[in-house]
Protein backbone atom coordinates (compact mmCIF):
# COMPACT_ATOMS: atom_id res chain seq x y z
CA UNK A 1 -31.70 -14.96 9.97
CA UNK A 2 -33.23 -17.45 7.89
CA UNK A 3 -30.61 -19.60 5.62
CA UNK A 4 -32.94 -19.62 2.54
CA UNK A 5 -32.99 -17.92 -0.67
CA UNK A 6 -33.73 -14.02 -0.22
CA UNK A 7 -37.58 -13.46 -0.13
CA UNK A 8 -38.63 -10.22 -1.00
CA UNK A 9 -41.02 -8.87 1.59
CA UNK A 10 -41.97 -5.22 0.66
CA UNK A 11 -41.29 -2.64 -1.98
CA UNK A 12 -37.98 -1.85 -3.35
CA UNK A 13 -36.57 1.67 -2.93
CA UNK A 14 -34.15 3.86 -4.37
CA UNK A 15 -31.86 6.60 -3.76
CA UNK A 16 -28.80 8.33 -5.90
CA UNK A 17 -25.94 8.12 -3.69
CA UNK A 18 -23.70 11.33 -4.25
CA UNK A 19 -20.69 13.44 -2.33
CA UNK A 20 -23.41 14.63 0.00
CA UNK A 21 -25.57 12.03 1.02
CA UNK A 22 -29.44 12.12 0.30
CA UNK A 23 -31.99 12.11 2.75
CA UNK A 24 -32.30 8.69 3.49
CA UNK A 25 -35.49 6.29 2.24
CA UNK A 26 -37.03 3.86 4.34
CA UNK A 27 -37.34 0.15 3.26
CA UNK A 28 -40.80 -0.61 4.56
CA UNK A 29 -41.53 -4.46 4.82
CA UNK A 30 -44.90 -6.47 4.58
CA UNK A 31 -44.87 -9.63 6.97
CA UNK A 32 -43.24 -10.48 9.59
CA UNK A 33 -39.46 -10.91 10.79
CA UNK A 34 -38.47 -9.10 7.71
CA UNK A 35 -34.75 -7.55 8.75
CA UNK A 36 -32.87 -8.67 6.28
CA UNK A 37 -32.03 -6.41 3.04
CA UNK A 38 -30.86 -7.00 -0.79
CA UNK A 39 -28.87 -4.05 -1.61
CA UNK A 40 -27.54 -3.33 -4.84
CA UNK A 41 -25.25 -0.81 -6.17
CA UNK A 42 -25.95 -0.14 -9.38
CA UNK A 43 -23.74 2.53 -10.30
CA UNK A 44 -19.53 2.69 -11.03
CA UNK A 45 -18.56 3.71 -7.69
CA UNK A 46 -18.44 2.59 -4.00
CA UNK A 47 -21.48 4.43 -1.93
CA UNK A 48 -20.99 3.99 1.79
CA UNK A 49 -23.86 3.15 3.34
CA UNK A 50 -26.15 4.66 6.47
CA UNK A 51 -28.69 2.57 7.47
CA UNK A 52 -30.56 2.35 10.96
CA UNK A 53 -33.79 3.04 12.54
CA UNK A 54 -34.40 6.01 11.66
CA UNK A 55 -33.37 8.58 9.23
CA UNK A 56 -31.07 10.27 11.98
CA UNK A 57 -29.36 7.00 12.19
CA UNK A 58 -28.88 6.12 9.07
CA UNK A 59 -27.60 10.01 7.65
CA UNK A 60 -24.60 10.06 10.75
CA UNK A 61 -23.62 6.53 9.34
CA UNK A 62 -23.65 7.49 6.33
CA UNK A 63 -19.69 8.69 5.69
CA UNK A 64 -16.69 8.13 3.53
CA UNK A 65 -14.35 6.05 4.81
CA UNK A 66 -10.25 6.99 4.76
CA UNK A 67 -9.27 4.84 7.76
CA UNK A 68 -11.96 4.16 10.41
CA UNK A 69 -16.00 5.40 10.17
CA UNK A 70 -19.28 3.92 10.08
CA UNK A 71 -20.13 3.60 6.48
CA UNK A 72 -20.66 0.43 4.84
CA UNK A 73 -18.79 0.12 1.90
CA UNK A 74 -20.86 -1.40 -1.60
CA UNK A 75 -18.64 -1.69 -4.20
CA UNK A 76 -19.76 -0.91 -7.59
CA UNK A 77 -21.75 -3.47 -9.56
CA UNK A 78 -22.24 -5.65 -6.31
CA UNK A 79 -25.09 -6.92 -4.12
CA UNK A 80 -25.09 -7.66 -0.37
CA UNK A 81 -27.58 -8.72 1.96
CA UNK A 82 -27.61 -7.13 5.42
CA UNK A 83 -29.19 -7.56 8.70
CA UNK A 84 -30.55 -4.50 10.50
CA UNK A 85 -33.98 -3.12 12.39
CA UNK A 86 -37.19 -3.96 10.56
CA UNK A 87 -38.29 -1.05 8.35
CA UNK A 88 -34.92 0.55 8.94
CA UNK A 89 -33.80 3.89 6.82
CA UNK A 90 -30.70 3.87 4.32
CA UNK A 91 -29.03 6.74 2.55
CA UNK A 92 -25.05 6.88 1.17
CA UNK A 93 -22.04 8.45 -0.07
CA UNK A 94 -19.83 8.27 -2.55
CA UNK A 95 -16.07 9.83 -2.77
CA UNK A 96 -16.93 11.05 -6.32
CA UNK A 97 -19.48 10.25 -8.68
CA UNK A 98 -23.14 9.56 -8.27
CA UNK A 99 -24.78 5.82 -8.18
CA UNK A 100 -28.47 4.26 -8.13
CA UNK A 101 -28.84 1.82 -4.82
CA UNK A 102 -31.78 -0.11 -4.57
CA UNK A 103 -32.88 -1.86 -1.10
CA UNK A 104 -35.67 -4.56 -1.43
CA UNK A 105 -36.78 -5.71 2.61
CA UNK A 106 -37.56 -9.54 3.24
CA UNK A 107 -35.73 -12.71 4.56
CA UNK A 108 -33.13 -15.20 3.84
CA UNK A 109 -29.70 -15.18 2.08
């Protein structure tokens, strides 16, 4: 993981998160050593992410967590960047609601 500012490497994606989780989108990158992801939630609700290396992956890590699971919580209105395979797949769900997530692929913080 590089500790510079987040380079975009590839084409930003989209998917609506929703109570039953979309099929999920792959983040394709251009380059090189491009695992790292800006994700951003841009909806009013926490989507629980699925990501992974392929679309199998990411949908059975996709799931709302009560106590103990594998989705990756985004709170609403937030950003994170994440590590994970290059080119990897990401889908989510949300509790209620729908929201917009965008994933851009490329390298740094």
């Amino acid at each position: 993981m590089s500790i510079n500012a987040f380079l975009p490497l590839g084409n930003t994606v989209a998917f609506t998160a929703n109570v039953a989780a979309p099929s999920a989108v792959q983040a394709t990158a251009v380059g090189l050593g491009a695992n790292q992801y800006e994700v951003f939630n841009a909806g009013n609700v926490t989507v629980f992410l699925g990501f992974g290396a392929n679309a199998t992956v990411a949908n059975s890590q996709s799931t709302v967590v009560t106590t103990t699971g594998p989705g990756y919580p985004l709170l609403a209105g937030t950003d994170k960047i994440i590590s994970a395979t290059p080119n990897a797949f990401f889908t989510g769900i949300t509790a209620s609601g729908t929201a917009t997530i965008y994933v851009t692929p490329g390298q740094g913080l």
